[in-house]
C-alpha atoms as a PDB file:
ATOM      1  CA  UNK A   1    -194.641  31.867 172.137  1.00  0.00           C
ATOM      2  CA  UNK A   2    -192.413  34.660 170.854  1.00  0.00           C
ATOM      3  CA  UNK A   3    -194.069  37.591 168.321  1.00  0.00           C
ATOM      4  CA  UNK A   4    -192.736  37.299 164.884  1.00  0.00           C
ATOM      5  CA  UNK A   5    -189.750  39.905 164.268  1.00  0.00           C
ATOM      6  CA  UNK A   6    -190.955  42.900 161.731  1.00  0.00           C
ATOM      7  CA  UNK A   7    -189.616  42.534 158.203  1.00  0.00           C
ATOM      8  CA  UNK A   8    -187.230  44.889 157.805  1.00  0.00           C
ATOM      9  CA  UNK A   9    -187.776  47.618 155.485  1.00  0.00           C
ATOM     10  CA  UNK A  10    -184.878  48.567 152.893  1.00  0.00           C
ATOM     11  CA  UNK A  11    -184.691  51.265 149.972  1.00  0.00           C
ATOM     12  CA  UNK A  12    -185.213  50.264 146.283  1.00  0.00           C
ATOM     13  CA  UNK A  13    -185.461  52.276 143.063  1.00  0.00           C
ATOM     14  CA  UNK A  14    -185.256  55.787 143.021  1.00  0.00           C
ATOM     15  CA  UNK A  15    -184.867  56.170 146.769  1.00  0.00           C
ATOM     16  CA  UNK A  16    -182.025  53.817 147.142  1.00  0.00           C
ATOM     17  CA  UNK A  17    -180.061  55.678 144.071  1.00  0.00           C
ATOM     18  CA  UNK A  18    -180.320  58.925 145.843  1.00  0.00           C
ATOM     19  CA  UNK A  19    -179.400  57.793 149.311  1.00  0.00           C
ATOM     20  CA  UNK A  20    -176.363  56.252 147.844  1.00  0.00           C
ATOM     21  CA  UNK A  21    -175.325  58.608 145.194  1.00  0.00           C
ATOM     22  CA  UNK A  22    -177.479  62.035 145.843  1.00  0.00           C
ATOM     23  CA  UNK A  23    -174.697  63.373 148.413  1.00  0.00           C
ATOM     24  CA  UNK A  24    -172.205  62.641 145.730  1.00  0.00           C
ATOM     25  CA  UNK A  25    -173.625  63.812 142.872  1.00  0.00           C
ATOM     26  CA  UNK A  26    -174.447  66.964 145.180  1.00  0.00           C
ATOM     27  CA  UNK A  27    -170.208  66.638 145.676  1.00  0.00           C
ATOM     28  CA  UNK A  28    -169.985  67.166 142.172  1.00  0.00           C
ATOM     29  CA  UNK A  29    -171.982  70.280 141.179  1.00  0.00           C
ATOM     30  CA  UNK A  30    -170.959  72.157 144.437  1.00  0.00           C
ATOM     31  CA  UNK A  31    -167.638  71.440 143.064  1.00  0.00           C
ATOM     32  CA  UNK A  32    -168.318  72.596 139.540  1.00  0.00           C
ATOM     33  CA  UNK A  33    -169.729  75.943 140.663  1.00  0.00           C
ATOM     34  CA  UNK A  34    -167.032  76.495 143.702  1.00  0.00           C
ATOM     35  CA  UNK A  35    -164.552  75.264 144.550  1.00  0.00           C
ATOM     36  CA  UNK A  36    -163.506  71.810 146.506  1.00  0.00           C
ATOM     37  CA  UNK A  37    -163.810  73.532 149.845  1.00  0.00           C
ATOM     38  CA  UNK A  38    -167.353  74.410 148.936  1.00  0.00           C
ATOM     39  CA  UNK A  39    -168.039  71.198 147.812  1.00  0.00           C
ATOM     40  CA  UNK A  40    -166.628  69.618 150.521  1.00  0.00           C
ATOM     41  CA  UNK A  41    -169.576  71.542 153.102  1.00  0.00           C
ATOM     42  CA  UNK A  42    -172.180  70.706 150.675  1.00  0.00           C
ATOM     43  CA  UNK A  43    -171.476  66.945 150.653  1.00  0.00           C
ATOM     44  CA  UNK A  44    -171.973  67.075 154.597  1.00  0.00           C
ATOM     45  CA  UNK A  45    -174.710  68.614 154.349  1.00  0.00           C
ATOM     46  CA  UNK A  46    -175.688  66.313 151.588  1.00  0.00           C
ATOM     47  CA  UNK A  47    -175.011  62.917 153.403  1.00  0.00           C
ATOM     48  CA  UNK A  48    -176.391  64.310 156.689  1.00  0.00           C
ATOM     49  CA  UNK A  49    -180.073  64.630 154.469  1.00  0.00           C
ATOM     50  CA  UNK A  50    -179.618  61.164 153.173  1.00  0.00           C
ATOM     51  CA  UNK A  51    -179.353  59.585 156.472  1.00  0.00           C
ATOM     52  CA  UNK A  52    -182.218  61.639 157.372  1.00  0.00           C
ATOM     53  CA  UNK A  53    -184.196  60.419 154.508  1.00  0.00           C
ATOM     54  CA  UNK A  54    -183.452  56.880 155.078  1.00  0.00           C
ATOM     55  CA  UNK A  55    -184.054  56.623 158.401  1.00  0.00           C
ATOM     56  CA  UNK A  56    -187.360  58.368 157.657  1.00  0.00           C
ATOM     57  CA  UNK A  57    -188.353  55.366 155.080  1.00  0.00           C
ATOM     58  CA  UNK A  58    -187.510  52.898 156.889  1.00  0.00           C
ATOM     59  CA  UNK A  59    -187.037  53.596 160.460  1.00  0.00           C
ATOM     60  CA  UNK A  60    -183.045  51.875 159.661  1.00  0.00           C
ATOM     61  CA  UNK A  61    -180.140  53.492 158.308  1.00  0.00           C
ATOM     62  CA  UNK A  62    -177.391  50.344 156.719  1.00  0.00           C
ATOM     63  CA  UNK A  63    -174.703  50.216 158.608  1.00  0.00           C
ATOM     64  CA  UNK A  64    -172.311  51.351 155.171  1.00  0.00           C
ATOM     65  CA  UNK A  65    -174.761  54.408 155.230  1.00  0.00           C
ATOM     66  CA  UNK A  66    -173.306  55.200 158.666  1.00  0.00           C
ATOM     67  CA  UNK A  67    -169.888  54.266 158.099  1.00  0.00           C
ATOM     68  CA  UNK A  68    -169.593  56.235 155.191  1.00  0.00           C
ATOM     69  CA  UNK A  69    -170.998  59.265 156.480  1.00  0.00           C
ATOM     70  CA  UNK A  70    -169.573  59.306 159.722  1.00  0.00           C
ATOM     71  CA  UNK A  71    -166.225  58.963 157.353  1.00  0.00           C
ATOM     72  CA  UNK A  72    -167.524  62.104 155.501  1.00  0.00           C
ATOM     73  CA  UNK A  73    -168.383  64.328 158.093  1.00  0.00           C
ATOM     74  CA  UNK A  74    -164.897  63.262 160.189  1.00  0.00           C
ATOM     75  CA  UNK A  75    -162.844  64.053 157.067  1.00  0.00           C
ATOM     76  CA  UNK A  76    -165.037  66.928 155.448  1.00  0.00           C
ATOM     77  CA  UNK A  77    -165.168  68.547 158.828  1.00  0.00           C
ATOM     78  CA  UNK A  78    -160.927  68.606 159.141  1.00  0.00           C
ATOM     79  CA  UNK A  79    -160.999  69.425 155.611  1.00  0.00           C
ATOM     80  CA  UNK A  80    -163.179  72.824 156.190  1.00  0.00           C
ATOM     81  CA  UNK A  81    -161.541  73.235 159.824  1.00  0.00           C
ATOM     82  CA  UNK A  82    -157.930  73.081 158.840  1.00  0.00           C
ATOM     83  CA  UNK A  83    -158.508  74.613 155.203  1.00  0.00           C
ATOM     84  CA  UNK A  84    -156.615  71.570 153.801  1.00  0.00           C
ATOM     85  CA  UNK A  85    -158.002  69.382 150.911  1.00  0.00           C
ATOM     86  CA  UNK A  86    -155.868  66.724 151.717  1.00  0.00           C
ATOM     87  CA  UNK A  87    -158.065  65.258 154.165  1.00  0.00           C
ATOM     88  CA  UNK A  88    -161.329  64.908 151.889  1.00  0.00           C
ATOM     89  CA  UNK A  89    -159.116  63.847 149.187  1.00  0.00           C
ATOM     90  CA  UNK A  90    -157.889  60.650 151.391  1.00  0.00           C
ATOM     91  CA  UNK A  91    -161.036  59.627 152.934  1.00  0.00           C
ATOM     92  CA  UNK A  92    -162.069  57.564 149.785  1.00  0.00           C
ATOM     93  CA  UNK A  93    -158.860  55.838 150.664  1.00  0.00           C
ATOM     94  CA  UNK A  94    -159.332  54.981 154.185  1.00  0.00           C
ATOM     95  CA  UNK A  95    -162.834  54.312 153.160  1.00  0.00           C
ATOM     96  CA  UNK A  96    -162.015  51.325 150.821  1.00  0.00           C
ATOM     97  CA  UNK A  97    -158.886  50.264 152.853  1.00  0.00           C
ATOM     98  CA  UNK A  98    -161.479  49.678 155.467  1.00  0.00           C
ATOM     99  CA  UNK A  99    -163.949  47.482 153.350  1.00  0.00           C
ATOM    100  CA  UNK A 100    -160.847  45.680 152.106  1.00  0.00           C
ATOM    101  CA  UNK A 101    -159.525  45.372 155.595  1.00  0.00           C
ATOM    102  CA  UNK A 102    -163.346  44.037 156.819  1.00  0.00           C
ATOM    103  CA  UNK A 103    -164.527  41.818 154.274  1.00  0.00           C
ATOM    104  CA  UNK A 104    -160.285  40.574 154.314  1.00  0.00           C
ATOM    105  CA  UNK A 105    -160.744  39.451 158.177  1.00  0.00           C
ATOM    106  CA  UNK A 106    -163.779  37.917 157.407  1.00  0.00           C
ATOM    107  CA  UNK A 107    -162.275  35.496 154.594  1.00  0.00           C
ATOM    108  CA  UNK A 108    -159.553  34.448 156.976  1.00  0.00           C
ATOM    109  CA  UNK A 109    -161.961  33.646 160.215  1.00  0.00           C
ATOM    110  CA  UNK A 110    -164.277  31.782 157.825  1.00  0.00           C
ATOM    111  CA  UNK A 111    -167.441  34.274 158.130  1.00  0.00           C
ATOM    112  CA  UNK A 112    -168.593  35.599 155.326  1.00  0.00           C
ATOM    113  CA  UNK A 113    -169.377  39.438 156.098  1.00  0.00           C
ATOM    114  CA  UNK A 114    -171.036  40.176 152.469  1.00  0.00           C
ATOM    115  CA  UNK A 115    -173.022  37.204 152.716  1.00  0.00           C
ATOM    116  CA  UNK A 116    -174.389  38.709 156.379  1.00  0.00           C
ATOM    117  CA  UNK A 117    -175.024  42.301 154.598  1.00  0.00           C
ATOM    118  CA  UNK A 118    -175.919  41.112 150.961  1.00  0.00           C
ATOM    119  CA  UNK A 119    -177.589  37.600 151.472  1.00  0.00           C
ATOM    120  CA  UNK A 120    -181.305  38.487 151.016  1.00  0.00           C
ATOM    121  CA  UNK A 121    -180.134  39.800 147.595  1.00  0.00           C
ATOM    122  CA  UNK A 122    -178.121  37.155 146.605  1.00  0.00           C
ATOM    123  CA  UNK A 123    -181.027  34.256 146.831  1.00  0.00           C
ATOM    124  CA  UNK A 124    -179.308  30.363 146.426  1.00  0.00           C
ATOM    125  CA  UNK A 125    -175.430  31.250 146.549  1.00  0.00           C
ATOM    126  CA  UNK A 126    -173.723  28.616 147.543  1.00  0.00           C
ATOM    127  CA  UNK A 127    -171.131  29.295 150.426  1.00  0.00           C
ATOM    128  CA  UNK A 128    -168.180  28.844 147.521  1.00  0.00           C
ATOM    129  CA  UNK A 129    -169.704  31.532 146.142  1.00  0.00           C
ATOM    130  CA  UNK A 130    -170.548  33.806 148.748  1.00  0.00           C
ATOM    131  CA  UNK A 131    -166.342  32.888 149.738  1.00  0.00           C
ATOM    132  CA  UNK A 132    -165.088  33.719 146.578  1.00  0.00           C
ATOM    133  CA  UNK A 133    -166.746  36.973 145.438  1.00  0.00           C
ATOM    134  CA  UNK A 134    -165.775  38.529 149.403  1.00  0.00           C
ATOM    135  CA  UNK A 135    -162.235  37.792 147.994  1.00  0.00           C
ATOM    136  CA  UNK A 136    -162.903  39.485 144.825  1.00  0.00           C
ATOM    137  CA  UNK A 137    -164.828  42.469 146.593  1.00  0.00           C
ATOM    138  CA  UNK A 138    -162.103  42.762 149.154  1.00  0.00           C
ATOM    139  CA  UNK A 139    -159.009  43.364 146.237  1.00  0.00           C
ATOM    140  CA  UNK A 140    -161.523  45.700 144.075  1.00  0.00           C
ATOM    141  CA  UNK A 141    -161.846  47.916 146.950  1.00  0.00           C
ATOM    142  CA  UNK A 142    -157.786  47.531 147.805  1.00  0.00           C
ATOM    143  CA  UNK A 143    -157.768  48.735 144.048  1.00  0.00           C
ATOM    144  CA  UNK A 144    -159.873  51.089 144.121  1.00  0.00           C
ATOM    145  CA  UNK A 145    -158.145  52.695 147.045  1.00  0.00           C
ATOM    146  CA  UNK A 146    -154.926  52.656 144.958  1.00  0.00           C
ATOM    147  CA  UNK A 147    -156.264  54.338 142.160  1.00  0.00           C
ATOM    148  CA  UNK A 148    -157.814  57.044 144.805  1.00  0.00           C
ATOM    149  CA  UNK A 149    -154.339  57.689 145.841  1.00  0.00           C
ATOM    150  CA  UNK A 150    -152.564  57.905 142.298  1.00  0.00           C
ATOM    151  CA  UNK A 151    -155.795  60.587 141.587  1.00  0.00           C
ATOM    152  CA  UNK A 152    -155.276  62.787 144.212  1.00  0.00           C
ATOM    153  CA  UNK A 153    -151.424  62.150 144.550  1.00  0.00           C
ATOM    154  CA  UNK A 154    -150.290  63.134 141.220  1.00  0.00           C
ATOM    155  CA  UNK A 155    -153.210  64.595 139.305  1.00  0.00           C
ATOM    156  CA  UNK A 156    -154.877  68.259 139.224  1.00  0.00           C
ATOM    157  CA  UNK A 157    -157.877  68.227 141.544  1.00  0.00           C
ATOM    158  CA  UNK A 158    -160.227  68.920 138.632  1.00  0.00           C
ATOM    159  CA  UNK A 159    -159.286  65.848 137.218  1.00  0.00           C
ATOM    160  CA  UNK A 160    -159.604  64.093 140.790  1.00  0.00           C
ATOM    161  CA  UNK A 161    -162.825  64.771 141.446  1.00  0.00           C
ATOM    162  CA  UNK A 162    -164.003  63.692 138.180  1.00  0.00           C
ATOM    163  CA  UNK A 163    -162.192  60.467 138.990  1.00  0.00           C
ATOM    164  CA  UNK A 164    -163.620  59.809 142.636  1.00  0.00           C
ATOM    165  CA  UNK A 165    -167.229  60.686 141.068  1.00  0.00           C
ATOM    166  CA  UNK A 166    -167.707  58.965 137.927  1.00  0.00           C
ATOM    167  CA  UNK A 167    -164.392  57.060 137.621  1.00  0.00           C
ATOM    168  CA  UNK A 168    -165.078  54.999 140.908  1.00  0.00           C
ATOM    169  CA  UNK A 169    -168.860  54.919 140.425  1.00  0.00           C
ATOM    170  CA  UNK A 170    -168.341  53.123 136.666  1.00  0.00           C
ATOM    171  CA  UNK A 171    -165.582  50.650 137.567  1.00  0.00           C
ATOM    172  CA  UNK A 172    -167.718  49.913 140.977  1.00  0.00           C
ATOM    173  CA  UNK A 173    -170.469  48.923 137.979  1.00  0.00           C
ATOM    174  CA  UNK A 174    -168.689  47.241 136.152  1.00  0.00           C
ATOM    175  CA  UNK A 175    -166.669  44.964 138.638  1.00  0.00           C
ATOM    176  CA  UNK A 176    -170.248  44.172 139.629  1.00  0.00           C
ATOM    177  CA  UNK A 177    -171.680  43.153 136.263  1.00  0.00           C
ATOM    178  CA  UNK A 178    -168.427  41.143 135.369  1.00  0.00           C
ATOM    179  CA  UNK A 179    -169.462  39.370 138.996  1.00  0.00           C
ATOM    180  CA  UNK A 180    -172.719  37.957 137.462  1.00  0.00           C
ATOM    181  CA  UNK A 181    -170.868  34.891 136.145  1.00  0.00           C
ATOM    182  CA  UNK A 182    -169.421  33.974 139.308  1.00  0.00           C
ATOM    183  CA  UNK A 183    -172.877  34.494 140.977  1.00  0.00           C
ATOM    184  CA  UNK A 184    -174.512  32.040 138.311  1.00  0.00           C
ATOM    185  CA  UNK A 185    -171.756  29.346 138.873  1.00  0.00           C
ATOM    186  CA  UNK A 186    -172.938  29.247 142.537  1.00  0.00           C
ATOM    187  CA  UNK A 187    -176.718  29.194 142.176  1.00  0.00           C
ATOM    188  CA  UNK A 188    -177.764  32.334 142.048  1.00  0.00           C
ATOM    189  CA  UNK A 189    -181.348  32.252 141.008  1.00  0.00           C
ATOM    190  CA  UNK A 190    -182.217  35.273 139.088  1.00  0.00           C
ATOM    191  CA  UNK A 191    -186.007  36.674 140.139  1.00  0.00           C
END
């Protein structure tokens, strides 16, 4: 007879906000009082705590949570090294081009990545569902990458940064929320 496996422990609430948007919101008001190279150390720093903080909750860190810091900490780190914005600018497109990429792959071999990260969320969605909203998922984030490069391609970097921290954040909502009819086409059962 085998021991049961430990339920796994994940951030909600306030925790979970400030894991996910803490180091960017601390992005933000470096930014406002520096400058972007300023900023740029301060989100490292930033990202590097909320690892620490959710590893320290729940003995786990999400694999995103890695993925997007590691991306931080490569890109902030040339950024500060080689005095060049460029690089922290473009890691929100890598960063979605990725996700696209990912959750893209998945759709053709028939496995549904999102459902493997997102299922315990998503309670009763069928396997249409679960198909159709990594499609959806996969072109928001190949749009959302676009829009990162018109932003820091032809616009100030004032107005850039306000993009990649509340521009991104509210269409991220939003694609979201319009996703609730989908989910309730495919079963979702709402707690």
């Amino acid at each position: 007879m085998t021991a049961p496996r430990p339920v796994r422990r994940e951030l909600e609430g306030w925790p979970r906000l400030l894991v996910d948007f803490g180091p960017l919101l601390v992005f933000f008001i470096a930014y406002a009082r520096a400058d972007l190279f300023v900023a740029t150390a301060a989100f490292m720093a930033a990202m590097a705590v909320a690892i620490a903080v959710s590893f320290a909750l729940t003995r786990r860190v999400p694999a995103m949570t890695w993925f997007s810091g590691a991306l931080v900490l490569i890109f902030g780190g040339l950024t500060l090294w080689l005095h060049d914005e460029t690089f922290i600018k473009v890691k929100p497109t890598i960063l979605f081009l990725m996700f696209a990429a990912i959750l893209g792959f998945g759709q053709a071999r028939g496995r549904n990545y999102l459902k493997m990260l997102l299922g315990p969320a998503l309670p009763g969605l069928s396997d249409a569902g679960w198909s159709a909203l990594q499609g959806r998922w996969a072109g928001f984030f190949l749009v959302l990458a676009g829009l990162n490069e018109v932003f820091w391609r032809l616009t100030a970097t004032d107005i850039w940064v306000h993009f990649k921290v509340w521009g991104d954040t509210l269409l991220t909502l939003l694609f979201a929320l319009a996703q609730i009819p989908l989910l309730r086409r495919h079963g979702l059962k709402p707690d």
